[in-house]
N, C-alpha and C. Protein backbone atom coordinates (compact mmCIF):
# COMPACT_ATOMS: atom_id res chain seq x y z
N UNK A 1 88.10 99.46 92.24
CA UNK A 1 87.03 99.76 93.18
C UNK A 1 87.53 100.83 94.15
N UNK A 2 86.59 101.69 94.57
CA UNK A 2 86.90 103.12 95.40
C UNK A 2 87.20 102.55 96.58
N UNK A 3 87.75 102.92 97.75
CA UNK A 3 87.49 102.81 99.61
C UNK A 3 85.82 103.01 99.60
N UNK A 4 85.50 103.39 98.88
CA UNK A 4 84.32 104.25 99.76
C UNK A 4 83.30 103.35 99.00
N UNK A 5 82.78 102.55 98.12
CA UNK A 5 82.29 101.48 97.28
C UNK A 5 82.44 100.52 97.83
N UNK A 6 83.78 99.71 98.39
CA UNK A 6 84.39 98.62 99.44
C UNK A 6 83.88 98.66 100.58
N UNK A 7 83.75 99.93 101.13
CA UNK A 7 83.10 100.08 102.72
C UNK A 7 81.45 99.81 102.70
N UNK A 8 81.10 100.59 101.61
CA UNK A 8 79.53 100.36 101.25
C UNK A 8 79.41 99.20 100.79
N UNK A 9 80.15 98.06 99.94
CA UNK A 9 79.91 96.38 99.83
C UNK A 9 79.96 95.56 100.94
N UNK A 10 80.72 96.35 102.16
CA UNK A 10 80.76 95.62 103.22
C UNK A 10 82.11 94.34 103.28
N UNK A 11 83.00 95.46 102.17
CA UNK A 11 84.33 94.50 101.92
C UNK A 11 85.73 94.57 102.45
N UNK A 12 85.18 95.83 103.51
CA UNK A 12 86.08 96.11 104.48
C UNK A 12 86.14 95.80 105.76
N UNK A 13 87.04 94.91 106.24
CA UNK A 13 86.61 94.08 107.77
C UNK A 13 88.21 94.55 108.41
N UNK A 14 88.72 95.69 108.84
CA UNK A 14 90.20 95.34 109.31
C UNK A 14 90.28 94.66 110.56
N UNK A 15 89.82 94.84 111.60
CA UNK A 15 89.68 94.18 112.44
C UNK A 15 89.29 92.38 112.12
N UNK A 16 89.26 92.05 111.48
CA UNK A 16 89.10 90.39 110.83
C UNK A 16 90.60 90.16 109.51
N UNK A 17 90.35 91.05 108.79
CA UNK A 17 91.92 91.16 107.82
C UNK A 17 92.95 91.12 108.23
N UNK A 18 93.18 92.28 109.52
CA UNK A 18 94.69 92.47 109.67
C UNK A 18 95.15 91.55 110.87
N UNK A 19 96.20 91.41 110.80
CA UNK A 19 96.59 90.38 112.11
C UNK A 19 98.13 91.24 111.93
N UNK A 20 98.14 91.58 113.51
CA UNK A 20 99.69 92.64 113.91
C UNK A 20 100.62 91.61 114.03
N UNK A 21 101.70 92.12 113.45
CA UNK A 21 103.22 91.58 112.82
C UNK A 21 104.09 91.83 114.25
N UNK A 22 103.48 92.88 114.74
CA UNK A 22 104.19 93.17 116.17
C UNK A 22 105.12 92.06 116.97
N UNK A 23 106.09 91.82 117.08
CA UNK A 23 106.49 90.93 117.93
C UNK A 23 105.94 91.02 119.59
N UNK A 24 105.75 92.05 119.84
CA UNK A 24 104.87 92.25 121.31
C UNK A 24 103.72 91.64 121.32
N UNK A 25 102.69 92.07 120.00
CA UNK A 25 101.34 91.74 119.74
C UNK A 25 101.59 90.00 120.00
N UNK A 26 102.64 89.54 119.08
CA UNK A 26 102.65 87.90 118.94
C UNK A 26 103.34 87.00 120.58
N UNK A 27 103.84 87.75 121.38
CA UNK A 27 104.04 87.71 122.58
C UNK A 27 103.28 87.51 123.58
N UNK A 28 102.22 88.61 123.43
CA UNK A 28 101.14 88.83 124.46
C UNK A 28 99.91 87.75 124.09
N UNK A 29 99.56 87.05 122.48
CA UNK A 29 99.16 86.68 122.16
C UNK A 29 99.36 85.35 123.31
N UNK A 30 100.60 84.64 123.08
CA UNK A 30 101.40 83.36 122.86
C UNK A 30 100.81 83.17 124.71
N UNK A 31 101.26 84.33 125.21
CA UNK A 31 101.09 84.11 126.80
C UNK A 31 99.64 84.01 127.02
N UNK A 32 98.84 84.68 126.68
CA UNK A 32 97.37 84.85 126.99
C UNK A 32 97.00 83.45 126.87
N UNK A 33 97.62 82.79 125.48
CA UNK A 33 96.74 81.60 125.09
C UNK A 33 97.30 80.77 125.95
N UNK A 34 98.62 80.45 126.41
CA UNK A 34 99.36 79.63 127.75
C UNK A 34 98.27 80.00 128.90
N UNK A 35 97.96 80.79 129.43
CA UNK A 35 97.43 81.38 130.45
C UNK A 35 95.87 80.94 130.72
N UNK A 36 95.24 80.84 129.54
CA UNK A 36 93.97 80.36 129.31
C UNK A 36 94.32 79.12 129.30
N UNK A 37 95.33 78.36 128.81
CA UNK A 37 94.87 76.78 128.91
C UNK A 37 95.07 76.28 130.77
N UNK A 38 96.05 76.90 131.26
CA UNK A 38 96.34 76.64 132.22
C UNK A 38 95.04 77.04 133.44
N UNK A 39 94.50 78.06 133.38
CA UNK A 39 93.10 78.14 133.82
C UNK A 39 92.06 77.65 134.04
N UNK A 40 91.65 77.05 132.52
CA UNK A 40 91.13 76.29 132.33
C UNK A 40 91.06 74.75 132.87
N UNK A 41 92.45 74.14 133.04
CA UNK A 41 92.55 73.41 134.05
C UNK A 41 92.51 73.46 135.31
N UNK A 42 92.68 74.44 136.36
CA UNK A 42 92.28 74.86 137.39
C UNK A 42 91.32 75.40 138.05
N UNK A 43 90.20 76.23 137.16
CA UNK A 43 89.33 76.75 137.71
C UNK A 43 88.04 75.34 137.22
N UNK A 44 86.97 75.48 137.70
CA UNK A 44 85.82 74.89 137.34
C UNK A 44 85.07 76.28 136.34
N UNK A 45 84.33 74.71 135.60
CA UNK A 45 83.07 75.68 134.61
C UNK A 45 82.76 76.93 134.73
N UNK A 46 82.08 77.20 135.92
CA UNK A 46 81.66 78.51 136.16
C UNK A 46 82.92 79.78 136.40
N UNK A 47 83.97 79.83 137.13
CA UNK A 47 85.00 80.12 137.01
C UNK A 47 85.77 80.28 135.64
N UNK A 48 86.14 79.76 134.77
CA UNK A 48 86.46 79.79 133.43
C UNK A 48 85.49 80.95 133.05
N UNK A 49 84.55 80.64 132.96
CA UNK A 49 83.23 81.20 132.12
C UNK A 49 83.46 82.72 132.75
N UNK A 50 83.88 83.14 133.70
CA UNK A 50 84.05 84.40 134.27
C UNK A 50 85.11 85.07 133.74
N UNK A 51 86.17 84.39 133.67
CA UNK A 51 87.22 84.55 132.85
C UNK A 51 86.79 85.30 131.71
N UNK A 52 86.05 84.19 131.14
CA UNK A 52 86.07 84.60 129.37
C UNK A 52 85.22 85.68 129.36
N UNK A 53 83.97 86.00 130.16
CA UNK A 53 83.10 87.02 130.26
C UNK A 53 83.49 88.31 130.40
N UNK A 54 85.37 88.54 131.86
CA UNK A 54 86.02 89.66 131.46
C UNK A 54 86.79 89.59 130.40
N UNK A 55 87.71 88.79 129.89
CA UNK A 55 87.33 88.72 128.24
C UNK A 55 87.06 89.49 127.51
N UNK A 56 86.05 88.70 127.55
CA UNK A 56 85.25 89.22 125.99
C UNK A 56 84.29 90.69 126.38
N UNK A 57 84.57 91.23 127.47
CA UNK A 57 84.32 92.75 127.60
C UNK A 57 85.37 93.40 127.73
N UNK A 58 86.57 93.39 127.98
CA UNK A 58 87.88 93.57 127.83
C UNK A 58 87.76 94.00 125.91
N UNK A 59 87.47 92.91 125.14
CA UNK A 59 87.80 93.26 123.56
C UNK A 59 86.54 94.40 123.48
N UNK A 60 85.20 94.23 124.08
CA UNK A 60 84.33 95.00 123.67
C UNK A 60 84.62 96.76 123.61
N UNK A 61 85.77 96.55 125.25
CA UNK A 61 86.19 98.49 125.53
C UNK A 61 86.98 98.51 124.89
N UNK A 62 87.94 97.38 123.90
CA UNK A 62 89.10 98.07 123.15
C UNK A 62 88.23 98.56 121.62
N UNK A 63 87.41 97.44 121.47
CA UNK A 63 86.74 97.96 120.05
C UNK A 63 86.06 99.29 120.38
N UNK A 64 85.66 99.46 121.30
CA UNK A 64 84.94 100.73 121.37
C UNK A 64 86.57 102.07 121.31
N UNK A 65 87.08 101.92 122.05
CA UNK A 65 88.23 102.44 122.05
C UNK A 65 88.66 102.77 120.97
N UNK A 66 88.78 101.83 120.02
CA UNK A 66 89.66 102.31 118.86
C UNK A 66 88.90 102.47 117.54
N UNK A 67 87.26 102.50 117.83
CA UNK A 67 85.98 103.22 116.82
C UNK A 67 86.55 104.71 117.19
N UNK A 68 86.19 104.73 118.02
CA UNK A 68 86.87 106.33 118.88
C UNK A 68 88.17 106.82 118.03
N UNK A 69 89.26 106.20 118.50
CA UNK A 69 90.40 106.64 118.33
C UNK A 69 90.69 107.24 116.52
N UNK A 70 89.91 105.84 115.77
CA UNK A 70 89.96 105.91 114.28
C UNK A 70 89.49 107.46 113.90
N UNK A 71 87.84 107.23 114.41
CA UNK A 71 86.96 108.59 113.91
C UNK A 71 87.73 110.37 114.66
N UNK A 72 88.91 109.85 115.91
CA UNK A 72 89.39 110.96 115.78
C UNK A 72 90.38 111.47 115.34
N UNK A 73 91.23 110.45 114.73
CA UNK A 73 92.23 110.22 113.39
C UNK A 73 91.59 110.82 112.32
N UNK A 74 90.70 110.25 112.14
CA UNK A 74 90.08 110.24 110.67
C UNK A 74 90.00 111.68 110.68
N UNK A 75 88.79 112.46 111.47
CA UNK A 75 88.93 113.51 111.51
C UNK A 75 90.37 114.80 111.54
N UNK A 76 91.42 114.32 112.45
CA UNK A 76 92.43 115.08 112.04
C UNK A 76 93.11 115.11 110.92
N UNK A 77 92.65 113.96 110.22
CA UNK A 77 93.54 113.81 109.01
C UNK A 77 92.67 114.85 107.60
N UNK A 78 91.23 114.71 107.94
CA UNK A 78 90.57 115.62 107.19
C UNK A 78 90.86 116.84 107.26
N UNK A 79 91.09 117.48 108.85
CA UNK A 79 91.20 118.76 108.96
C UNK A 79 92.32 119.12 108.38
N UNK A 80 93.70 118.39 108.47
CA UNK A 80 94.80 118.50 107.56
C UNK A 80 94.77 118.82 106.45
N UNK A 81 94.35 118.31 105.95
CA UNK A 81 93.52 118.07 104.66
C UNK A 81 93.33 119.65 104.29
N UNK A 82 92.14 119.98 104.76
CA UNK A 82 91.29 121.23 104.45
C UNK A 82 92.40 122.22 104.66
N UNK A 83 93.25 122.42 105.53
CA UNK A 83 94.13 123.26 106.14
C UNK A 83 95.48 123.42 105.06
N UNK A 84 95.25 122.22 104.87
CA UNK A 84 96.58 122.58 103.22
C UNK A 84 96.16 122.74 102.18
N UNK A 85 95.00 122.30 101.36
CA UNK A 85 94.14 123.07 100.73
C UNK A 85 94.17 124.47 100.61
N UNK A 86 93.91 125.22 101.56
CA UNK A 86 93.70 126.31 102.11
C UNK A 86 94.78 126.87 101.57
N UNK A 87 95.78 126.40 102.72
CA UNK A 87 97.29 127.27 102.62
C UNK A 87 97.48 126.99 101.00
N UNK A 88 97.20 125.93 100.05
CA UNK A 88 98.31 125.93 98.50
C UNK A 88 97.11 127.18 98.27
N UNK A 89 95.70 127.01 98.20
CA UNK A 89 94.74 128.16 97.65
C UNK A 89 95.57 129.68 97.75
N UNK A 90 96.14 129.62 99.17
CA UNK A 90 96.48 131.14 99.97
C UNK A 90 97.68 131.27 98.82
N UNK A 91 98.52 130.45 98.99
CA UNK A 91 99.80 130.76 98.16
C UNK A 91 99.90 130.42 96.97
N UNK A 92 99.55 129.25 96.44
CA UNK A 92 99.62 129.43 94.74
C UNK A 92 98.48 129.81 94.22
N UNK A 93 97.16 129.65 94.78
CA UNK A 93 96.29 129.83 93.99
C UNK A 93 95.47 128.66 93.36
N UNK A 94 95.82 127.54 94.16
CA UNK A 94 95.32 125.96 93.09
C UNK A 94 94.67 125.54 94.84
N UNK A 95 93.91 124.85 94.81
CA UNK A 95 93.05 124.34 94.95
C UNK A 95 92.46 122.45 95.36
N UNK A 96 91.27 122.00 95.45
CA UNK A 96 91.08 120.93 95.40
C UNK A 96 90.77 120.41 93.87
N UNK A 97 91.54 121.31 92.83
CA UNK A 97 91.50 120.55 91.02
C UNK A 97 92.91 121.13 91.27
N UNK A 98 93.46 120.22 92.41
CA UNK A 98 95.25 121.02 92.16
C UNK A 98 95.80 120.52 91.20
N UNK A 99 95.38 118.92 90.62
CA UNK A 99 96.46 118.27 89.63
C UNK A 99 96.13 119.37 88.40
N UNK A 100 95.28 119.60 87.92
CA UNK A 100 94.66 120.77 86.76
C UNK A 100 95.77 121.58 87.06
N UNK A 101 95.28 122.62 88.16
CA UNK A 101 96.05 123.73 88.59
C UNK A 101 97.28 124.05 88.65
N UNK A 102 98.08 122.37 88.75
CA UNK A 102 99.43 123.13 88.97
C UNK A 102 100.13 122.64 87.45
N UNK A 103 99.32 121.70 86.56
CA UNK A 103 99.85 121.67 85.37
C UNK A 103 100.21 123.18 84.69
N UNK A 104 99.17 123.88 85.14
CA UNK A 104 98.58 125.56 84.26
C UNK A 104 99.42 126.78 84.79
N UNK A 105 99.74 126.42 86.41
CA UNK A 105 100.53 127.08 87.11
C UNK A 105 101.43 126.79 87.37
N UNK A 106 102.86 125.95 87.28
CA UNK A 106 103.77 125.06 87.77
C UNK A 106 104.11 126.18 88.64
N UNK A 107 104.85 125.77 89.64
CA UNK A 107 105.52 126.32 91.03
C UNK A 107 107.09 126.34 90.39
């Protein structure tokens, strides 16, 4: 199956798939969740609930953040892309059918 077939099945979730190996990531994790239980015992209902409300807008600016960050990855990685393209076109002469091309032309 293609990336691009997977994304269109809707079989791509990284944000649900991946879970960071980071020892920092598993750190910051470990404390947050200490931090919330302990809260939770101290504050009342409504209090908690404020908590979780900055929270869970806290994850909303990182997801937005890193839609961002991806699509301007993504994009540099295309322009790369096109830009070496270019340059093998400039200098050998091969192309985006480079596997063809450089069988016919070896370097």
């Amino acid at each position: 199956m293609t990336m691009t077939r997977a994304i269109f099945d809707g079989k791509v979730y990284p944000a649900e798939q991946i879970v960071s190996d980071d020892p920092e990531y598993k750190e910051a994790l470990k404390d947050t969740d200490q931090m919330m239980r302990k809260l939770e015992k101290v504050l009342d209902k409504s209090e908690y609930g404020m908590v979780e409300a900055v929270l869970d807008d806290q994850a909303i600016m990182s997801d937005c953040q890193n839609r961002d960050f991806f699509k301007c990855g993504l994009a540099i990685g295309m322009a790369l892309r096109e830009e070496a393209e270019e340059m093998l076109q400039r200098l050998y002469g091969i192309g985006s059918n480079c596997g063809k091309a450089a069988e016919e032309n070896p370097v």
